[in-house]
Protein backbone atom coordinates (compact mmCIF):
# COMPACT_ATOMS: atom_id res chain seq x y z
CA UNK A 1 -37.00 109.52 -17.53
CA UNK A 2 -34.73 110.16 -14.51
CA UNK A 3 -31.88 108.87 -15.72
CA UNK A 4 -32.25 110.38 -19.55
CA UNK A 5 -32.20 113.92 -17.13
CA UNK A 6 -29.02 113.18 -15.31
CA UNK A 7 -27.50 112.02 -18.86
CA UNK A 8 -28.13 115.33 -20.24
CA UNK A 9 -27.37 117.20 -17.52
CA UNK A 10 -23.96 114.97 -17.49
CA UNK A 11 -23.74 116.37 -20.87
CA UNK A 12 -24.63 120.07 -20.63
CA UNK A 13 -21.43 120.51 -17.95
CA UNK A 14 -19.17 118.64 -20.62
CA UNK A 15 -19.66 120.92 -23.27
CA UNK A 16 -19.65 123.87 -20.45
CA UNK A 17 -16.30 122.72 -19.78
CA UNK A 18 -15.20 123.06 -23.37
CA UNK A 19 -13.10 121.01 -25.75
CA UNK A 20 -10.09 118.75 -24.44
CA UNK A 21 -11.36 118.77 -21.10
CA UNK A 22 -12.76 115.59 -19.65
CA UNK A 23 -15.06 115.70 -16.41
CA UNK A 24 -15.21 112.28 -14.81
CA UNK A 25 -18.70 111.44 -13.05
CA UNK A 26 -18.30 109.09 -9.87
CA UNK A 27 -21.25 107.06 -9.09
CA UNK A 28 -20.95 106.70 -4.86
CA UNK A 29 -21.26 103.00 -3.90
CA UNK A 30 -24.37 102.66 -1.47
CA UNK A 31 -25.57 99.31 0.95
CA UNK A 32 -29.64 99.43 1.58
CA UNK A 33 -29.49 97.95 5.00
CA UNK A 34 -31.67 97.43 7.43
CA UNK A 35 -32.21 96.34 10.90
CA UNK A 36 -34.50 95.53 14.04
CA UNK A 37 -34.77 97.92 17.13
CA UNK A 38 -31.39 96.48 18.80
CA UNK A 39 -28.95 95.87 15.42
CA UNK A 40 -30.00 99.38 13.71
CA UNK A 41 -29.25 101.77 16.52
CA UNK A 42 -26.61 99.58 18.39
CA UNK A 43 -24.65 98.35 15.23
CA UNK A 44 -25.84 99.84 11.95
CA UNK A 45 -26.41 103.25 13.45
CA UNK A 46 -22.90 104.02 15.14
CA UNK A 47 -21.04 102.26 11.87
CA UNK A 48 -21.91 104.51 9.44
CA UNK A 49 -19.55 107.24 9.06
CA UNK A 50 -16.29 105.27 10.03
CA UNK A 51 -17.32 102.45 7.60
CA UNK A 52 -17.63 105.80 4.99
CA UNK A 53 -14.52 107.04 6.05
CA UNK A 54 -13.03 103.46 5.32
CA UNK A 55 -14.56 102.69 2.06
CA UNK A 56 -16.27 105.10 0.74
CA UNK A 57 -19.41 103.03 0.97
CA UNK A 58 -22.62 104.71 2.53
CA UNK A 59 -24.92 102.42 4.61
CA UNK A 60 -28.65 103.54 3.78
CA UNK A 61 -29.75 102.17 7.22
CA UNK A 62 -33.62 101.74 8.02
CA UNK A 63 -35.30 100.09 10.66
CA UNK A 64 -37.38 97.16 9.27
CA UNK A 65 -39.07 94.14 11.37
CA UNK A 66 -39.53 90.29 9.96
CA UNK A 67 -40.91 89.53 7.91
CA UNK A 68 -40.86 92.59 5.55
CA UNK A 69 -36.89 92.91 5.66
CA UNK A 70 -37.05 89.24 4.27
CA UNK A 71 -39.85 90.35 1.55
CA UNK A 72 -37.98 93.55 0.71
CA UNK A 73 -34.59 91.07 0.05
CA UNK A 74 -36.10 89.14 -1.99
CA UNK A 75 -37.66 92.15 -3.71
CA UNK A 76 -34.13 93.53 -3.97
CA UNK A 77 -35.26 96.93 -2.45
CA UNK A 78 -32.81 95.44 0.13
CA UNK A 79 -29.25 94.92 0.16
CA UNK A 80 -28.89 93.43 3.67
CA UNK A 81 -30.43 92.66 7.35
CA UNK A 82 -28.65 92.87 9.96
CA UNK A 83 -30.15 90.45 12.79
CA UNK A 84 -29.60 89.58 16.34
CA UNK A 85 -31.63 86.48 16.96
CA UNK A 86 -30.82 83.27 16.62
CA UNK A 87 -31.45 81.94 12.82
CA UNK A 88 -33.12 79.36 14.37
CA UNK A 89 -35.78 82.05 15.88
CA UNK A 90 -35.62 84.19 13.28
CA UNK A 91 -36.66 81.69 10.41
CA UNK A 92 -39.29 79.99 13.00
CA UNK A 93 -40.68 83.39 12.79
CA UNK A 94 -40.52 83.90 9.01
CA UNK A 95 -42.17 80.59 8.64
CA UNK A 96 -45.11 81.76 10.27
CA UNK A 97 -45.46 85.59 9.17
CA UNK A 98 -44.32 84.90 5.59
CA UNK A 99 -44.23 81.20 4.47
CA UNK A 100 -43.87 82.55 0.85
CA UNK A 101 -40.02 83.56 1.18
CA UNK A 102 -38.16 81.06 -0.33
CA UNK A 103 -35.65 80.34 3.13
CA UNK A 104 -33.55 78.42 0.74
CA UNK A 105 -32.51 81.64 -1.02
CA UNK A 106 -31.04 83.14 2.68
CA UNK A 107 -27.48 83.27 3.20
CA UNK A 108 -26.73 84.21 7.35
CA UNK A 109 -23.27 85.67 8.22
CA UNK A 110 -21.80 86.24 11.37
CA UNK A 111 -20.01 89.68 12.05
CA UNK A 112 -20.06 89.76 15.57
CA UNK A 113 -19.75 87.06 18.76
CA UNK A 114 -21.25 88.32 22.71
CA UNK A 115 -20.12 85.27 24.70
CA UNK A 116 -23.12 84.77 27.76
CA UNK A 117 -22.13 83.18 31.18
CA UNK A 118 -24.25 81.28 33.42
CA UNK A 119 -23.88 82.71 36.84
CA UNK A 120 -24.90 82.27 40.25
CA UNK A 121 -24.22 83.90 43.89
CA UNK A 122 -20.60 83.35 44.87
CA UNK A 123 -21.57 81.28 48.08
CA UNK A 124 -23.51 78.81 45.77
CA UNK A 125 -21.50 75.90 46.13
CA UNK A 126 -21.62 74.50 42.32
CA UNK A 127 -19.27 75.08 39.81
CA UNK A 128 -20.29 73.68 36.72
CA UNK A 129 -23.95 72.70 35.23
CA UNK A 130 -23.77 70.15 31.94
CA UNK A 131 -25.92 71.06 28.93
CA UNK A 132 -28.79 68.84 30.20
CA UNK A 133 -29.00 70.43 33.77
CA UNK A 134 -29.22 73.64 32.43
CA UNK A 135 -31.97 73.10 29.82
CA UNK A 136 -33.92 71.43 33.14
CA UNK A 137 -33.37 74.03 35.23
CA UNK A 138 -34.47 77.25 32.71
CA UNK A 139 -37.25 74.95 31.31
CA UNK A 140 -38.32 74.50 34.88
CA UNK A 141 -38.08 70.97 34.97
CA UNK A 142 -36.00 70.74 37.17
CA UNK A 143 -36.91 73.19 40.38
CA UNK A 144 -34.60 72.04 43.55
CA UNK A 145 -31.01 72.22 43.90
CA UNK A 146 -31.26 69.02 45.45
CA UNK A 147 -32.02 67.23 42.43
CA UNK A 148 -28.78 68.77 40.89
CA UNK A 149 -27.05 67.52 44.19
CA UNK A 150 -27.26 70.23 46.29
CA UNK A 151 -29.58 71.60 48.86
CA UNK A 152 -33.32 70.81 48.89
CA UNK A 153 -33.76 74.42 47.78
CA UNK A 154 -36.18 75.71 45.59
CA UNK A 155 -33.96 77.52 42.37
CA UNK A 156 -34.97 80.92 41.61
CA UNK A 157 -34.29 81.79 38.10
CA UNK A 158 -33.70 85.51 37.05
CA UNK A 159 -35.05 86.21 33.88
CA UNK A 160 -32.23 87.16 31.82
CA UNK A 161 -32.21 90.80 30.72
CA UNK A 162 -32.67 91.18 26.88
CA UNK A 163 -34.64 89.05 24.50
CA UNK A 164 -31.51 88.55 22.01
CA UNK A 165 -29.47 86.80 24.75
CA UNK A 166 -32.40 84.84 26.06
CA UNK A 167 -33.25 83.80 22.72
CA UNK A 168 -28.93 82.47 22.74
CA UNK A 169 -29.65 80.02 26.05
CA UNK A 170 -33.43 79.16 24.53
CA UNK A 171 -31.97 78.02 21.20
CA UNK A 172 -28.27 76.47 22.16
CA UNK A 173 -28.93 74.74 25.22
CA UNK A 174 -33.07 74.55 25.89
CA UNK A 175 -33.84 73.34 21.83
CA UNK A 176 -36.13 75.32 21.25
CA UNK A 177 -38.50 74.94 24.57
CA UNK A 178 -39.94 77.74 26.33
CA UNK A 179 -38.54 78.82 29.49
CA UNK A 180 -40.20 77.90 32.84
CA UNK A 181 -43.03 80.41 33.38
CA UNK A 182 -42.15 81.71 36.94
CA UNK A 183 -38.79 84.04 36.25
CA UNK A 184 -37.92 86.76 38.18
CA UNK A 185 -38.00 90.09 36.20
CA UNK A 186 -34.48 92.09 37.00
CA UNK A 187 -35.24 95.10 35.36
CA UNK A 188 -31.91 95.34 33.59
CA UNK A 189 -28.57 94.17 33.65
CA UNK A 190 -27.01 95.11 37.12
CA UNK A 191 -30.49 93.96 38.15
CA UNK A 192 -29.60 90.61 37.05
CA UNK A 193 -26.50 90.73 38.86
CA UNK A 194 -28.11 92.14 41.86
CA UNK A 195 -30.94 89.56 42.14
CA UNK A 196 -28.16 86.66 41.83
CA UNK A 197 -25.57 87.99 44.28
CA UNK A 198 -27.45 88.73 46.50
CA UNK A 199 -29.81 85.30 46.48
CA UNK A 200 -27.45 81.59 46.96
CA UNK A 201 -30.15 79.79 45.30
CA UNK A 202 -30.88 82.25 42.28
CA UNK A 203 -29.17 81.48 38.50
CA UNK A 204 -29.39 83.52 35.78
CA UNK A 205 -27.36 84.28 32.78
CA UNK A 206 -25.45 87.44 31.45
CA UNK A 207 -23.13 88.75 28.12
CA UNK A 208 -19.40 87.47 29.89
CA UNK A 209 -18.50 91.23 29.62
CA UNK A 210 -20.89 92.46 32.20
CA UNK A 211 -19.73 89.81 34.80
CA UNK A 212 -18.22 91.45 37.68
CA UNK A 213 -16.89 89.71 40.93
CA UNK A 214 -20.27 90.21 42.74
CA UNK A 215 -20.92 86.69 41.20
CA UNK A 216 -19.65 83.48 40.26
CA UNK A 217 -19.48 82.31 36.33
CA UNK A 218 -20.31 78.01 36.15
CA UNK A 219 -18.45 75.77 34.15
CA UNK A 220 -21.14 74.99 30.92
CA UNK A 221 -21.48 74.34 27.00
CA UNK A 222 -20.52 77.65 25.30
CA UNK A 223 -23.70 80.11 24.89
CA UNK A 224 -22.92 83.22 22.04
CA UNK A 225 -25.24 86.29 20.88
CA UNK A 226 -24.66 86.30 17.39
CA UNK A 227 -25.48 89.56 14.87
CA UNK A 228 -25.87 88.49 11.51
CA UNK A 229 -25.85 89.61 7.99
CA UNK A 230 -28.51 88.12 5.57
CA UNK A 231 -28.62 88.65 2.40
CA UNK A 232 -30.37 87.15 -0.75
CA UNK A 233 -27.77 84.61 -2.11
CA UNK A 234 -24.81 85.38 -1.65
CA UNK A 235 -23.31 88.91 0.15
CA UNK A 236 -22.76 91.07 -2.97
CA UNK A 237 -19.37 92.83 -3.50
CA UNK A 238 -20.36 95.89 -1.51
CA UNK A 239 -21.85 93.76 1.47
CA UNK A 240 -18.96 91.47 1.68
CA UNK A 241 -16.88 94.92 1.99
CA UNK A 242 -19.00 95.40 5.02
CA UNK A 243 -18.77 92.36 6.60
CA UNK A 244 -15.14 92.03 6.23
CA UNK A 245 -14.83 95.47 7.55
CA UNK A 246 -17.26 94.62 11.09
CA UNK A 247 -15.16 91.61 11.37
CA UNK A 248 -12.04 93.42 11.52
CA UNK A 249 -11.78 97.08 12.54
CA UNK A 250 -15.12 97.73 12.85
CA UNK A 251 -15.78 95.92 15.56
CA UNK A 252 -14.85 98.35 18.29
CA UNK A 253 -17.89 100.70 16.85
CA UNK A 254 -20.51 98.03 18.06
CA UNK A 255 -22.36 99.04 20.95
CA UNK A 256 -23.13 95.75 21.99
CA UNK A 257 -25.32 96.24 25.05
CA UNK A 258 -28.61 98.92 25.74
């Protein structure tokens, strides 16, 4: 019924406009995308009207948690989700809120990298931890420098600021495990670099950006934040559009840290 209205209306201002005369109608290209707390006012939110100004492609941005962003996909109420966890976190978490999306049918896309560093107080003497070490040491395995070869220390381990970039160490170096249960909160991100500058023995991680030269950055296996694009199948025309344009010029829109 809507649409037999607009045709009619469509209609109405031809013949208004009289014989010979040809009024075009323009049907504005739209993305439905949506996004948790971080991605949709850090990324979605601040992209919308250069990403306009660019295309000519609105972003219909809501916030939507897992699992219903996943439902609404495969509904097709949904164009996109934009995510900032780890797929591996993200589709442990669908698994157990909604085992009746079809994962299979998920396509994940990277748009945008946050390198983290390991740090630790400039007078720690180390300078590199391997893979193994670290996943000991945040696991809480591993609790004295001395069994790292240092001091028979106890290691105090700063919770690192921001679920997004915890979930990066959990799920590239820790597989998967929980980390050890007695972290120090920090409060935020200079209170991360606080607690470890001012403490030899404390370790924490942080997005490489916010290192400053209060602290010292260890030799390690890469660690990335990752936002992602998932879509149902593959990104449609539109979508791809989007990601293409994050990738490229978009990128210095992203407010990448709270």
């Amino acid at each position: 019924m809507k649409r037999l209205i607009i045709c009619k209306l469509v209609v109405g201002l031809l013949l208004l406009a009289g014989p010979g005369v040809i009024a075009p109608v323009v049907w504005a290209e739209e993305i439905r995308v949506a996004g948790e707390y971080y991605t949709e006012d850090f990324i979605l939110q601040p992209l919308k009207e250069p990403f306009k100004s660019a295309t000519g492609i609105s972003l219909a941005v809501r916030l939507v948690m897992i699992p219903d962003a996943f439902r609404e996909l495969m509904g097709h109420s949904l164009d996109a989700f934009v995510n900032s966890l780890p797929d591996e976190e993200l589709l442990q978490e669908l698994n157990a809120a909604a085992p009746e999306v079809d994962q299979s049918l998920i396509r994940s896309t990277k748009i945008a990298k946050i390198p983290v560093s390991v740090v630790v107080a400039k007078a720690n003497p180390f300078v590199r931890l391997s893979r193994q070490e670290l996943k000991s040491v945040f696991t809480g395995k591993i609790t004295s420098w001395k069994e790292l070869g240092g001091k028979d220390e106890a290691i105090r381990i700063i919770r690192p600021w921001g679920s997004t970039v915890r979930s990066a160490l959990r799920f590239q170096v820790m597989d998967g495990e929980k980390y050890a249960a007695d972290m120090v909160p920090p409060g935020n991100w200079e209170g991360t670099r606080k607690l470890v500058s001012d403490d030899v023995y404390a370790i924490s991680i942080l997005p490489t950006d916010l290192v400053d030269d209060s602290v010292k950055v260890l030799e390690s296996p890469e660690i990335a934040q990752f936002a992602t694009v998932l879509t149902k199948g593959e990104p449609s025309a539109p979508v791809r559009k989007f990601i293409d344009y994050v990738q490229g010029e978009g990128v210095r829109y992203l407010k990448i840290f709270p």
